[in-house]
PDB file of N, CA and C in Angstrom:
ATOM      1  N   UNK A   1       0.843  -1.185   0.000  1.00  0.00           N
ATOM      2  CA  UNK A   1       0.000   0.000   0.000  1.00  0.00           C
ATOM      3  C   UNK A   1       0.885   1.243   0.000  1.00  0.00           C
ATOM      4  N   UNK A   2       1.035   2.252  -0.920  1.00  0.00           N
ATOM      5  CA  UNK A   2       1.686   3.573  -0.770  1.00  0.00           C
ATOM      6  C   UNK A   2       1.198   4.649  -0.249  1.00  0.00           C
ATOM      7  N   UNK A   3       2.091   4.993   0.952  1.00  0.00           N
ATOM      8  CA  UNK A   3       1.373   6.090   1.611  1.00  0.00           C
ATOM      9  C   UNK A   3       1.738   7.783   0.539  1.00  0.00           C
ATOM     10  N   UNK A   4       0.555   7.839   0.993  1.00  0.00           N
ATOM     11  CA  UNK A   4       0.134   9.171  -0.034  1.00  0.00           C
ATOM     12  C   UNK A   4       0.980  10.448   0.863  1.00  0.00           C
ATOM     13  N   UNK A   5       1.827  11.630  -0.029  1.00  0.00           N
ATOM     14  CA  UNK A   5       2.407  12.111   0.607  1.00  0.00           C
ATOM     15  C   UNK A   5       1.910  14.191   0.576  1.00  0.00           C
ATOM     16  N   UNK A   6       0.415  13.633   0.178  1.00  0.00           N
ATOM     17  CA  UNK A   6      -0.338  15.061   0.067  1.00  0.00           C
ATOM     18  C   UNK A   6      -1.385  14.976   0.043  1.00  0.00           C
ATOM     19  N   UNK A   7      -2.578  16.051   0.247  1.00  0.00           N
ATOM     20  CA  UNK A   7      -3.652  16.198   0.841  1.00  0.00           C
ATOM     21  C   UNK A   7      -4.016  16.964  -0.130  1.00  0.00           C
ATOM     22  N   UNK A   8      -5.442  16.219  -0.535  1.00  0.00           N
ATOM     23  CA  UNK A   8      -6.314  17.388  -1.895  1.00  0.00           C
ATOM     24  C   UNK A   8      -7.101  17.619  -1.114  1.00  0.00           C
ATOM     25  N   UNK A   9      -7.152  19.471  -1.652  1.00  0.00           N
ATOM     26  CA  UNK A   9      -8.096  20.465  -0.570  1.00  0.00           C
ATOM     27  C   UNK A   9      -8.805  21.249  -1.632  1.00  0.00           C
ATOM     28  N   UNK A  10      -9.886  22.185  -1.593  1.00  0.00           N
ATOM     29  CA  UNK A  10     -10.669  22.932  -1.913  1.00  0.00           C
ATOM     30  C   UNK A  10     -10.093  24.279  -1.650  1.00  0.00           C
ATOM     31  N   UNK A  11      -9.726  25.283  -2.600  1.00  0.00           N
ATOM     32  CA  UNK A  11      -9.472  26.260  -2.312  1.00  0.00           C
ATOM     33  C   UNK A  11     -10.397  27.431  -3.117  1.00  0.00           C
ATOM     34  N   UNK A  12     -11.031  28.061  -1.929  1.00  0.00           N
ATOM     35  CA  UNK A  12     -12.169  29.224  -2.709  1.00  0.00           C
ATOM     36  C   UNK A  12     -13.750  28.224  -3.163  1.00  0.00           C
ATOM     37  N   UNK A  13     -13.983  27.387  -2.441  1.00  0.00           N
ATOM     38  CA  UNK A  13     -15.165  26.250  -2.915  1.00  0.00           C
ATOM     39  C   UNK A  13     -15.350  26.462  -4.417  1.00  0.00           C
ATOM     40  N   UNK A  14     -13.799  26.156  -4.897  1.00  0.00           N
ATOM     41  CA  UNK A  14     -14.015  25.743  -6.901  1.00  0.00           C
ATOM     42  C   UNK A  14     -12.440  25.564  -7.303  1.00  0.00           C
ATOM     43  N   UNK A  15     -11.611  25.806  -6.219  1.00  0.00           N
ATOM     44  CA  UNK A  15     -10.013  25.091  -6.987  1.00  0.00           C
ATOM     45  C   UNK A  15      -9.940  23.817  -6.505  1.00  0.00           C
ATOM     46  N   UNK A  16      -9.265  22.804  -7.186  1.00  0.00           N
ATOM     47  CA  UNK A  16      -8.515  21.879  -6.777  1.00  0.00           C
ATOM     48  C   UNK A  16      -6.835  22.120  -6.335  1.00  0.00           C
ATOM     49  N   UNK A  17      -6.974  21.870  -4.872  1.00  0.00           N
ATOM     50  CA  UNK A  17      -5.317  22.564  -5.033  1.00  0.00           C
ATOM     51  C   UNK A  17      -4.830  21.090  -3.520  1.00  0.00           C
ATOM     52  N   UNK A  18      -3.170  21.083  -3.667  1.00  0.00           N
ATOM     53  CA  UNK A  18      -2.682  19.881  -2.818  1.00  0.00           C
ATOM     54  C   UNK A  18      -2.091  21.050  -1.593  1.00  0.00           C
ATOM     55  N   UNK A  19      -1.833  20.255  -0.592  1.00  0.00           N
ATOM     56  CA  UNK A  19      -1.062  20.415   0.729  1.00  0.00           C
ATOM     57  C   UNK A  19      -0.165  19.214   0.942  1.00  0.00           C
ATOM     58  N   UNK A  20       1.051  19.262   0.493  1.00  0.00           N
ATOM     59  CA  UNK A  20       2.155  18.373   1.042  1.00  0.00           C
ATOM     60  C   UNK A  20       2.601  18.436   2.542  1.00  0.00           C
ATOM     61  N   UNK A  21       1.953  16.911   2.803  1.00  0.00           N
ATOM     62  CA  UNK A  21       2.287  16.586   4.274  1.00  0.00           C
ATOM     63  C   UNK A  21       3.436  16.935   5.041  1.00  0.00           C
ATOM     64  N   UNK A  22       4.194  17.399   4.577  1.00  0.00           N
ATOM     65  CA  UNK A  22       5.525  17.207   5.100  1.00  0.00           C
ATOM     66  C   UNK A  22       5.481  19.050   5.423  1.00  0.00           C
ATOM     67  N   UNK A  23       4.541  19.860   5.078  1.00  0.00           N
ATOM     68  CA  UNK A  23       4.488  21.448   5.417  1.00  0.00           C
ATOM     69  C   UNK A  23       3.216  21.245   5.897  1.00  0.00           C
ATOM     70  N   UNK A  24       2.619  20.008   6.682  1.00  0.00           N
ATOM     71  CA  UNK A  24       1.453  20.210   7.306  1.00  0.00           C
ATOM     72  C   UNK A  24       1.963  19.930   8.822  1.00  0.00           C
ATOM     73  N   UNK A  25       2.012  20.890  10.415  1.00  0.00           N
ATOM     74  CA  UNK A  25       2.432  21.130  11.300  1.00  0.00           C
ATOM     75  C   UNK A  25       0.831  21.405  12.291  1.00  0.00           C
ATOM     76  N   UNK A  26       0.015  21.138  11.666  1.00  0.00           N
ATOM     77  CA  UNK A  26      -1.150  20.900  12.675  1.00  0.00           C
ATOM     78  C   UNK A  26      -1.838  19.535  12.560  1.00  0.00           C
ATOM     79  N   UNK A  27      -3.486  19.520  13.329  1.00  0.00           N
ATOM     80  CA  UNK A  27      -4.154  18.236  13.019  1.00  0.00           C
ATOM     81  C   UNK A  27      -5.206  19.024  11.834  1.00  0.00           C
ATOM     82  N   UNK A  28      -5.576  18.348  10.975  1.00  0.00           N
ATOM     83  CA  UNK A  28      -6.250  18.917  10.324  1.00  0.00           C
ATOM     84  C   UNK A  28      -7.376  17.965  10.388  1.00  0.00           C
ATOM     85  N   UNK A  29      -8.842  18.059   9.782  1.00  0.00           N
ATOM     86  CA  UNK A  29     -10.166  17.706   9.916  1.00  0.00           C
ATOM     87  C   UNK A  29     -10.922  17.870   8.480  1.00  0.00           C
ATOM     88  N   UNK A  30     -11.449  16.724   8.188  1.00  0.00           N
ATOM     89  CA  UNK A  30     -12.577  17.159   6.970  1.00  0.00           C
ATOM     90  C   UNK A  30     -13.368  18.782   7.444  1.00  0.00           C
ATOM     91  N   UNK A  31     -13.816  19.407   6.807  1.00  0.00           N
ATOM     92  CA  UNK A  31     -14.916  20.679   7.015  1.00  0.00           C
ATOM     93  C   UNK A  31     -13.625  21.643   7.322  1.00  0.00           C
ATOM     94  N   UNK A  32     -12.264  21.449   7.828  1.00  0.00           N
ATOM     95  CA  UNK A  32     -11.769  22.788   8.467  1.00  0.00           C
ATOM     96  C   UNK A  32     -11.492  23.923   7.113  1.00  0.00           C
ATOM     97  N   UNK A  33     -11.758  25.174   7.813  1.00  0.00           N
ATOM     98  CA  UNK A  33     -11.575  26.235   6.532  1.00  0.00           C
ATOM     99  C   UNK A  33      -9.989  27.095   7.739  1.00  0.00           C
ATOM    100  N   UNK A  34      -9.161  27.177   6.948  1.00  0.00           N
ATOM    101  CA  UNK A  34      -7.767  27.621   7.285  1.00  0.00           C
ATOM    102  C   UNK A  34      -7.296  28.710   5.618  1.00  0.00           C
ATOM    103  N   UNK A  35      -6.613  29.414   6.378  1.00  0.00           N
ATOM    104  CA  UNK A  35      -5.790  30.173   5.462  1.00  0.00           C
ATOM    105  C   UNK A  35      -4.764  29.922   4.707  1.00  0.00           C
ATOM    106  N   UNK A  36      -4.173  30.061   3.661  1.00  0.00           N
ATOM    107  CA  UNK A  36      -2.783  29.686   2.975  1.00  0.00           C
ATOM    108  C   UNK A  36      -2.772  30.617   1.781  1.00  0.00           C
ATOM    109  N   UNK A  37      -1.572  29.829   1.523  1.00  0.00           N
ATOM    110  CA  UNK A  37      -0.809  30.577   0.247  1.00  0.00           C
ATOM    111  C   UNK A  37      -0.703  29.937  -0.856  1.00  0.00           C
ATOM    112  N   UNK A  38      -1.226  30.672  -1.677  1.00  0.00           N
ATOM    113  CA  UNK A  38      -0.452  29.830  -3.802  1.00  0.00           C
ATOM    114  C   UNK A  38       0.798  29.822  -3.377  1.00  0.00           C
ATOM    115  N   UNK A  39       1.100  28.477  -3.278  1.00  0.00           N
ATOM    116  CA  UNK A  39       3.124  28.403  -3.728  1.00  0.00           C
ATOM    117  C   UNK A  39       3.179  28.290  -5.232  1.00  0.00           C
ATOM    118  N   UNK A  40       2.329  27.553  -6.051  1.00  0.00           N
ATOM    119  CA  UNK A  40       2.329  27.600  -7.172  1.00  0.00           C
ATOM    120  C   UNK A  40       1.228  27.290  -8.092  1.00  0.00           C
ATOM    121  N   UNK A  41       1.150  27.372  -8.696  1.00  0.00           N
ATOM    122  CA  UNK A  41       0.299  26.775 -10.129  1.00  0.00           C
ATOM    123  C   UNK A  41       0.272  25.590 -11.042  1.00  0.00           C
ATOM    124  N   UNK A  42       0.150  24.110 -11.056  1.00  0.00           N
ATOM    125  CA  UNK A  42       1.018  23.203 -11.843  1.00  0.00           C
ATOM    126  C   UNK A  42       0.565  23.193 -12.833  1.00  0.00           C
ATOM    127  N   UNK A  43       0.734  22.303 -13.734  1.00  0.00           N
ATOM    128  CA  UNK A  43       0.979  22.585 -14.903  1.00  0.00           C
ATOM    129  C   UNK A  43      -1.107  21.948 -15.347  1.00  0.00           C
ATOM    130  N   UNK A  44      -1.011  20.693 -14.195  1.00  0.00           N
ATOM    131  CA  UNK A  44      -2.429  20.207 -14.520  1.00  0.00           C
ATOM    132  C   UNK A  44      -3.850  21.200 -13.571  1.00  0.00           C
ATOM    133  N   UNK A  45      -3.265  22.500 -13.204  1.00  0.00           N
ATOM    134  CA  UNK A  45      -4.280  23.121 -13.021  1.00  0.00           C
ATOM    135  C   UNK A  45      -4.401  23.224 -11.558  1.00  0.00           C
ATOM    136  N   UNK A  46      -3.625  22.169 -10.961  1.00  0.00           N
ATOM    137  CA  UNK A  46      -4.134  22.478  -9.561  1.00  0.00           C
ATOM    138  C   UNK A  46      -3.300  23.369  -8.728  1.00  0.00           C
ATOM    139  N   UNK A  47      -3.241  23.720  -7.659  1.00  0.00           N
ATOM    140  CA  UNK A  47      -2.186  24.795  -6.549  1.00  0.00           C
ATOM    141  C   UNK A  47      -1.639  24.296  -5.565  1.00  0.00           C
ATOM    142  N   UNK A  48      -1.150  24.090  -5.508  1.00  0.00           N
ATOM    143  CA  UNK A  48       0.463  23.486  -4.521  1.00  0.00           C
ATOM    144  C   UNK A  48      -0.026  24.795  -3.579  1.00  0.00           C
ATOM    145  N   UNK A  49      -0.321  24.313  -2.544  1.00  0.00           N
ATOM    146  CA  UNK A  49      -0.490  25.520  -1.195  1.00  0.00           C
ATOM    147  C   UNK A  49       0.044  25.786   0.242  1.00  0.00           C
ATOM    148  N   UNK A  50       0.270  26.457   0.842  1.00  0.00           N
ATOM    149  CA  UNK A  50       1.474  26.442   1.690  1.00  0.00           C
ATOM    150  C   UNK A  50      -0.084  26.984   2.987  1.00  0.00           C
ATOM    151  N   UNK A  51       0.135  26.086   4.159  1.00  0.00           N
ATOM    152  CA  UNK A  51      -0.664  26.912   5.125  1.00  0.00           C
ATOM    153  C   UNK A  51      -0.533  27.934   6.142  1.00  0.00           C
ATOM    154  N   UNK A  52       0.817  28.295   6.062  1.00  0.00           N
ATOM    155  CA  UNK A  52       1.645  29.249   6.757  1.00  0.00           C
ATOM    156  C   UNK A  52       1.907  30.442   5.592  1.00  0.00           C
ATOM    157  N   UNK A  53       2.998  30.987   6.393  1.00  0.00           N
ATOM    158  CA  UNK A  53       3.632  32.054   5.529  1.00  0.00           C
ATOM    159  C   UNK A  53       4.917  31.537   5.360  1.00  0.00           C
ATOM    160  N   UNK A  54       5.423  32.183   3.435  1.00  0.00           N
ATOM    161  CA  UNK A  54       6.509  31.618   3.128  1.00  0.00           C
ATOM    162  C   UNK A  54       7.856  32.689   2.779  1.00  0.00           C
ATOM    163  N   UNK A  55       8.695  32.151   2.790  1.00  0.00           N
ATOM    164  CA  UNK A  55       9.631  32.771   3.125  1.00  0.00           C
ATOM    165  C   UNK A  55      10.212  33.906   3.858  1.00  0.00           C
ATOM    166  N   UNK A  56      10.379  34.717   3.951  1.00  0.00           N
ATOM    167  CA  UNK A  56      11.021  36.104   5.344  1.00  0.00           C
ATOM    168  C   UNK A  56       9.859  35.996   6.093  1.00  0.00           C
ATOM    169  N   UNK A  57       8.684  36.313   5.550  1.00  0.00           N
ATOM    170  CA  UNK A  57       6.977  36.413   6.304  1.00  0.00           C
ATOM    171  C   UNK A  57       7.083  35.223   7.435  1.00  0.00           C
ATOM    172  N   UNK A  58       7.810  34.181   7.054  1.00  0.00           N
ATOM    173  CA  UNK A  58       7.292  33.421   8.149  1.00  0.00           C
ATOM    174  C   UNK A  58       8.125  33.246   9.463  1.00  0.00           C
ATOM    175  N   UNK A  59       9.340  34.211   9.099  1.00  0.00           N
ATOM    176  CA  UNK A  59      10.775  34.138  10.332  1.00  0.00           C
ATOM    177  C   UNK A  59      10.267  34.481  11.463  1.00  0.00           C
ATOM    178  N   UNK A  60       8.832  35.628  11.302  1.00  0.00           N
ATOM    179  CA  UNK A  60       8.823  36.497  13.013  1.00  0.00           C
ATOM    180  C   UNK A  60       7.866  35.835  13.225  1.00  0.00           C
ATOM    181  N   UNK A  61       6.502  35.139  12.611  1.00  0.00           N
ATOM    182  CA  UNK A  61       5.821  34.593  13.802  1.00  0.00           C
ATOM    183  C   UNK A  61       6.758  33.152  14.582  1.00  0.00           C
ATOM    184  N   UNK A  62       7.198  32.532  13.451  1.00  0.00           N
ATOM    185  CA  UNK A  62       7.982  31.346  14.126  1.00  0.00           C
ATOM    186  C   UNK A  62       9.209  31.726  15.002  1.00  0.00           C
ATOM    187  N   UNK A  63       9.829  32.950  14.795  1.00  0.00           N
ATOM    188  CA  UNK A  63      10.405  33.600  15.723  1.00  0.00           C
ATOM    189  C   UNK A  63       9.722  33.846  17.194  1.00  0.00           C
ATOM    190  N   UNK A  64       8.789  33.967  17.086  1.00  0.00           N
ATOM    191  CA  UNK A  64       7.430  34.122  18.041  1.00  0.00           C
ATOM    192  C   UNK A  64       7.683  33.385  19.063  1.00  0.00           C
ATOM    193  N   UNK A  65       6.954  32.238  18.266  1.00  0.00           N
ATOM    194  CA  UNK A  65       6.560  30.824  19.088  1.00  0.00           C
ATOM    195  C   UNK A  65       7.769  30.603  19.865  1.00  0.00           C
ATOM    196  N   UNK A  66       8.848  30.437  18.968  1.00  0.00           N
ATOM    197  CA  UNK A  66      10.079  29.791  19.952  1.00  0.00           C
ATOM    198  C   UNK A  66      10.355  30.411  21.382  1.00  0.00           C
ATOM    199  N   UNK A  67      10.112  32.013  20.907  1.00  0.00           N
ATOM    200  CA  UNK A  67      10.015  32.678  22.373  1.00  0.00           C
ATOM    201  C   UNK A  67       8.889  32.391  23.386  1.00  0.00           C
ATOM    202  N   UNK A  68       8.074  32.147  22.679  1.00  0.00           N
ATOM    203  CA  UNK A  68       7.077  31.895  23.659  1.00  0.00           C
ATOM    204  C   UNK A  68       6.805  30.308  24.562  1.00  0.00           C
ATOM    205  N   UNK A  69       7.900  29.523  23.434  1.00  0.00           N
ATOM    206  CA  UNK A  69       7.866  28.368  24.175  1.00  0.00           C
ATOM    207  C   UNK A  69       9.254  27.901  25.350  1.00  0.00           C
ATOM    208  N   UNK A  70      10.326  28.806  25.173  1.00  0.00           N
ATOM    209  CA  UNK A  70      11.262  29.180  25.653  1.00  0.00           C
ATOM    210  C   UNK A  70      10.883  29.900  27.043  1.00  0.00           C
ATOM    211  N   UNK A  71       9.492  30.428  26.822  1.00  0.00           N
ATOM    212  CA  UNK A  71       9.457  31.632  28.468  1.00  0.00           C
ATOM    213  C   UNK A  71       8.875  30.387  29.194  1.00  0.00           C
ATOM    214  N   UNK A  72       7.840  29.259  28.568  1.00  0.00           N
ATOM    215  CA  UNK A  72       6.623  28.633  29.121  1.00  0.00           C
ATOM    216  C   UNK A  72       7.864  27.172  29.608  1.00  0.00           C
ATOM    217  N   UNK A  73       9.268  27.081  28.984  1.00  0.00           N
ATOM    218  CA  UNK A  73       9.851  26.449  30.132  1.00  0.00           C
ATOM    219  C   UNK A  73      11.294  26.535  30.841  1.00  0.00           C
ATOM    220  N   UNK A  74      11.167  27.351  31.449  1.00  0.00           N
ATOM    221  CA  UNK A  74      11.630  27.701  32.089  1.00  0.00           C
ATOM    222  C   UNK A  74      13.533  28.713  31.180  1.00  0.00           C
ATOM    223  N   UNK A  75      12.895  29.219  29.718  1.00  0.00           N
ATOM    224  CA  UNK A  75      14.048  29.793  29.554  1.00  0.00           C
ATOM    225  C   UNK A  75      15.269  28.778  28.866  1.00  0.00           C
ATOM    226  N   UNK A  76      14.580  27.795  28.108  1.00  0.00           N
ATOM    227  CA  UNK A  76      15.517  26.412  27.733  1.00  0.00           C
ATOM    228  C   UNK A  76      14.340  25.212  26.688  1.00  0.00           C
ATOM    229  N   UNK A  77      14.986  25.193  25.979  1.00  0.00           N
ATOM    230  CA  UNK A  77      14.494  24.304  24.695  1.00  0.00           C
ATOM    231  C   UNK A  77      15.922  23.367  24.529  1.00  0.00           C
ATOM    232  N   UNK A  78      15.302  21.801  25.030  1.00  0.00           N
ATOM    233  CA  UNK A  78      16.100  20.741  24.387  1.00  0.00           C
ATOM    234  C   UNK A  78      16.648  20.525  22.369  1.00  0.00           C
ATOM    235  N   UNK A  79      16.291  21.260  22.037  1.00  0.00           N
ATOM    236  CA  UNK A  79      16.222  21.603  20.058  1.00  0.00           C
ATOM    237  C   UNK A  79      17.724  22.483  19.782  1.00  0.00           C
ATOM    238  N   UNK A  80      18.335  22.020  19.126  1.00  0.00           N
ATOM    239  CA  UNK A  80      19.466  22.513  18.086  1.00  0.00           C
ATOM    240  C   UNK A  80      19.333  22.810  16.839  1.00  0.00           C
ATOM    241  N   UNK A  81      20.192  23.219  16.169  1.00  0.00           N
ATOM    242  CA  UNK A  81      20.384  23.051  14.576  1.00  0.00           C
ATOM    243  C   UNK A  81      20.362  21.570  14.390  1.00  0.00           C
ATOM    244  N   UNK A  82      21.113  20.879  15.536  1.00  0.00           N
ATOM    245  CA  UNK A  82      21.144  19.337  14.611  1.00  0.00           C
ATOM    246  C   UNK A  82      19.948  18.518  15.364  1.00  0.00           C
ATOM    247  N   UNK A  83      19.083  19.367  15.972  1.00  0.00           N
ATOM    248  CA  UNK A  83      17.776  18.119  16.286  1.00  0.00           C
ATOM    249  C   UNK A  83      16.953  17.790  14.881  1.00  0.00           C
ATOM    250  N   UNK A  84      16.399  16.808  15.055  1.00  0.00           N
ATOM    251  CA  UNK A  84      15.977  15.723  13.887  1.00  0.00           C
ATOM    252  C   UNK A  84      14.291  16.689  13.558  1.00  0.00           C
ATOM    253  N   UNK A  85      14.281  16.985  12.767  1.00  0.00           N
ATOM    254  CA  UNK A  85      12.929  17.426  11.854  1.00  0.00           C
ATOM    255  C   UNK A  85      11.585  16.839  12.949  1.00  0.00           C
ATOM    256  N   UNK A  86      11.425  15.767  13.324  1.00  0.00           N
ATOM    257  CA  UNK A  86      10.650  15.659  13.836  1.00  0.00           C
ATOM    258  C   UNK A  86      10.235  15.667  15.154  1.00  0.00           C
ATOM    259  N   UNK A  87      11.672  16.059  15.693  1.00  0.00           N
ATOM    260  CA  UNK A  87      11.730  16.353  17.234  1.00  0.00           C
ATOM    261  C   UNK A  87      11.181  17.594  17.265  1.00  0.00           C
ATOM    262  N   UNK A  88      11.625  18.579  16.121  1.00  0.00           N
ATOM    263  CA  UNK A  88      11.415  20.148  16.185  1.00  0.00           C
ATOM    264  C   UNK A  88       9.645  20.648  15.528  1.00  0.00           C
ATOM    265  N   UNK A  89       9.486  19.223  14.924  1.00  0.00           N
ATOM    266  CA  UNK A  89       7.627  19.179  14.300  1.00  0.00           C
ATOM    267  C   UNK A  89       7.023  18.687  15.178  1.00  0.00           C
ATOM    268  N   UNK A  90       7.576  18.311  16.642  1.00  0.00           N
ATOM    269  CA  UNK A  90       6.659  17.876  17.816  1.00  0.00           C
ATOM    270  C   UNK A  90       6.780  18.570  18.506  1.00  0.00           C
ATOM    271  N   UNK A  91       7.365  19.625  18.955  1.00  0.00           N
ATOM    272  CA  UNK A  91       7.638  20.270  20.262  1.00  0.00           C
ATOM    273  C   UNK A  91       7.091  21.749  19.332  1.00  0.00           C
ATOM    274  N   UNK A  92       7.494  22.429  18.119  1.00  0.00           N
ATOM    275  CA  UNK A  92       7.233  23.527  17.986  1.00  0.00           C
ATOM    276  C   UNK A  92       6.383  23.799  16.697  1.00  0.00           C
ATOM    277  N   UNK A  93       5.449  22.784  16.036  1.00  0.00           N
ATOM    278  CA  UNK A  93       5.149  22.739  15.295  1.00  0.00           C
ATOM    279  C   UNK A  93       5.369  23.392  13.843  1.00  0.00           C
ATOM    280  N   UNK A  94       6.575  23.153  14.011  1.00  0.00           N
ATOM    281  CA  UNK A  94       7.444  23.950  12.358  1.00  0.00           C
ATOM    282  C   UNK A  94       8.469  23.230  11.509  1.00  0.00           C
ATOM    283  N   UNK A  95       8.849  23.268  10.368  1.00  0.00           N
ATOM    284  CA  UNK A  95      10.188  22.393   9.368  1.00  0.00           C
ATOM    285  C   UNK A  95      11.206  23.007  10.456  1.00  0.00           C
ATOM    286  N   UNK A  96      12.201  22.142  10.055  1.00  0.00           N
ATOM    287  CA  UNK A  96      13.217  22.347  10.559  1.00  0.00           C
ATOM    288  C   UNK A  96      13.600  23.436   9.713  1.00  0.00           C
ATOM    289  N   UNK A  97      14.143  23.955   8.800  1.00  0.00           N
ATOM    290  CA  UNK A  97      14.343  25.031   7.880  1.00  0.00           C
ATOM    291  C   UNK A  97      13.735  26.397   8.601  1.00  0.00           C
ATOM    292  N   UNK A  98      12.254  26.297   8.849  1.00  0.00           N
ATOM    293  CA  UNK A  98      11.603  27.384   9.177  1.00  0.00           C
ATOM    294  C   UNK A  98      12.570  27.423  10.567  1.00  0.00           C
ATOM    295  N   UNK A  99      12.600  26.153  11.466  1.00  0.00           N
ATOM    296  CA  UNK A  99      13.402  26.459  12.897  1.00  0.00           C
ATOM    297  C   UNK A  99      14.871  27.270  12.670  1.00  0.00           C
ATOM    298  N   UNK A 100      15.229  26.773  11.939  1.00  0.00           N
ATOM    299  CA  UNK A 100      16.558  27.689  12.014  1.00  0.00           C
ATOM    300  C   UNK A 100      16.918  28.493  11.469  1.00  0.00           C
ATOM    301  N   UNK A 101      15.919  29.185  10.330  1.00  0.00           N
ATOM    302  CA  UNK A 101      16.072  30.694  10.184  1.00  0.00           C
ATOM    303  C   UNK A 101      15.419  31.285  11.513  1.00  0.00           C
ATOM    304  N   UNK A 102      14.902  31.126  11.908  1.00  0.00           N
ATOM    305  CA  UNK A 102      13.900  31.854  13.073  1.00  0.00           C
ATOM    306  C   UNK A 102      15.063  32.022  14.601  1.00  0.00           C
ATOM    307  N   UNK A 103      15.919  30.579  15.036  1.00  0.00           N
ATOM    308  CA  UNK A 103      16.438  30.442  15.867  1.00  0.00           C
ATOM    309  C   UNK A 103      18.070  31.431  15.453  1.00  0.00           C
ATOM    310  N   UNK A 104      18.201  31.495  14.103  1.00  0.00           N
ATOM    311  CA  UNK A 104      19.394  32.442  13.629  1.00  0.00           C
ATOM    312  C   UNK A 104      19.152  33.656  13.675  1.00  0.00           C
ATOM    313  N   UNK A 105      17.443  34.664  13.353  1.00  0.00           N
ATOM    314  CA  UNK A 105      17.042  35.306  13.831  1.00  0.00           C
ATOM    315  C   UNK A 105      17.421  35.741  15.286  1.00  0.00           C
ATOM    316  N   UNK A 106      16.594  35.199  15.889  1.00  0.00           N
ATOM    317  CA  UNK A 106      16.763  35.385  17.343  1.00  0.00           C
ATOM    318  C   UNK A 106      18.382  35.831  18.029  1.00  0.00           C
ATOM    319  N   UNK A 107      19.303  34.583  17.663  1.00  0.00           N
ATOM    320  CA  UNK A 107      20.456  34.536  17.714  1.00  0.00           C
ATOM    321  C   UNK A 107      20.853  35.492  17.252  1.00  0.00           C
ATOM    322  N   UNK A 108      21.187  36.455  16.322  1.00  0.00           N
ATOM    323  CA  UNK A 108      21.628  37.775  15.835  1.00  0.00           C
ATOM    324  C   UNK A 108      21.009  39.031  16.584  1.00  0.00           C
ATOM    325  N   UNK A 109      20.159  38.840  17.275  1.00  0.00           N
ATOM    326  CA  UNK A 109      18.818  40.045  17.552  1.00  0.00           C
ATOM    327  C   UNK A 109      19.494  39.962  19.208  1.00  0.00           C
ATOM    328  N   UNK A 110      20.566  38.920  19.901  1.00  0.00           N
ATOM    329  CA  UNK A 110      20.900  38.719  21.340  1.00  0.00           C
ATOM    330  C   UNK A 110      19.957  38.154  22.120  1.00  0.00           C
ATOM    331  N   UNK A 111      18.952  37.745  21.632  1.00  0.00           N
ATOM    332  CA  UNK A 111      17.801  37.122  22.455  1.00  0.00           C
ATOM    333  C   UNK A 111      17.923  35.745  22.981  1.00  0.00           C
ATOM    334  N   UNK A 112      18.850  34.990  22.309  1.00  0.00           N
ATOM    335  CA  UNK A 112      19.086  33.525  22.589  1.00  0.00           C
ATOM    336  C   UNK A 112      20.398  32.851  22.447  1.00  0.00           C
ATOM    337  N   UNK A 113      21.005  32.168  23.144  1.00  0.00           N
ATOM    338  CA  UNK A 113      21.685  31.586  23.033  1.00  0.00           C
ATOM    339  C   UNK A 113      22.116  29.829  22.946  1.00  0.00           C
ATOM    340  N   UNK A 114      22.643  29.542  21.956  1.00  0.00           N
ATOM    341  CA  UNK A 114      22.795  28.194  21.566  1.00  0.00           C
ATOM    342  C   UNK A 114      24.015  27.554  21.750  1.00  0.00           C
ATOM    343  N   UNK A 115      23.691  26.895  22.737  1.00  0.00           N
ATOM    344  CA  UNK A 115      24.535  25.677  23.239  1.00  0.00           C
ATOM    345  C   UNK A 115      24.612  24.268  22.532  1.00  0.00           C
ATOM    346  N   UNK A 116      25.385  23.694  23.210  1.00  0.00           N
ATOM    347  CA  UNK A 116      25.259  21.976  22.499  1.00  0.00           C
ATOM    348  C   UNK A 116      23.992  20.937  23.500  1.00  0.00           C
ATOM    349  N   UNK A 117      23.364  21.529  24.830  1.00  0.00           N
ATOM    350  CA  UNK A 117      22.414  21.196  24.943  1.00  0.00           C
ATOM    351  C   UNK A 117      20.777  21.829  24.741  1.00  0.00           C
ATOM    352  N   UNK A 118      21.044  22.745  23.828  1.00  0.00           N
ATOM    353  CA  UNK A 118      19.796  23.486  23.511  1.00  0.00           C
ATOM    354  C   UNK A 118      19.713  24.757  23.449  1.00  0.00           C
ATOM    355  N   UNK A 119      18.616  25.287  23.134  1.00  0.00           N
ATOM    356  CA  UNK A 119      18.619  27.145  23.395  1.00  0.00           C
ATOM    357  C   UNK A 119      18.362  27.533  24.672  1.00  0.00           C
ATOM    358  N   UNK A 120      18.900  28.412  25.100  1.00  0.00           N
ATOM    359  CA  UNK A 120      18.743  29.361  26.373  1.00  0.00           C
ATOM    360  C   UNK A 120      18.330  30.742  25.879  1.00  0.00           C
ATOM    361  N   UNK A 121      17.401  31.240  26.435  1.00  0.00           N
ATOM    362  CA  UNK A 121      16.643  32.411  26.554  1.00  0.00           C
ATOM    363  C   UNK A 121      17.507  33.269  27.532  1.00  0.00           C
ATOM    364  N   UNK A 122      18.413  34.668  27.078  1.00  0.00           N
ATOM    365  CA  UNK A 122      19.146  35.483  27.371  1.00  0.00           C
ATOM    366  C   UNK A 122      18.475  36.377  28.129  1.00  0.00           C
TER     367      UNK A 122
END
């Protein structure tokens, strides 16, 4: 059996457009109506859609979260550059990519500091 690695959604009740699992970071539900983005157009008509914001747009809210999950324990996140994609899609619901522009963010701005056991909140 091949597991399917995208989700056909309704966009505007009249597009056919996909969500690739692998940029899906919530639970999602038949009926839910959520926001996103055209990443693209394919060639057979449908829209490749992003449910976040993409590229720079998405550094400060995910910049956000990390702070906010950083205050809620105690000032320390077990997560690196080299934690595994899915350690960092369970604890902060984001790609790893999105984590470490956001955590390099931070890191330049003096807000955080990165150790070899995790981030510390400065």
């Amino acid at each position: 059996m091949k597991k399917l690695n995208k989700l056909a959604i309704i966009v505007n009740k009249k597009h056919l457009g996909l969500i690739y699992k692998d940029n899906i970071f919530q639970d999602l539900s038949i009926g839910d109506k959520l926001k996103g983005i055209v990443k693209k157009i394919r060639k057979d008509n449908k829209l490749d859609i992003s449910l976040g914001e993409i590229g720079y747009r998405n550094i400060e809210p995910n910049a956000e979260a990390i702070m906010i999950a950083l205050e809620d324990n105690s000032g320390f996140l077990n997560l690196t550059d080299k934690s595994s994609p899915e350690d960092i899609k369970e604890i902060l619901q984001m790609s790893k990519k999105s984590f470490k522009k956001a955590i390099g963010s931070l890191y330049k701005q003096k807000l955080i500091t990165i150790k070899e056991d995790g981030i510390h909140l400065n």
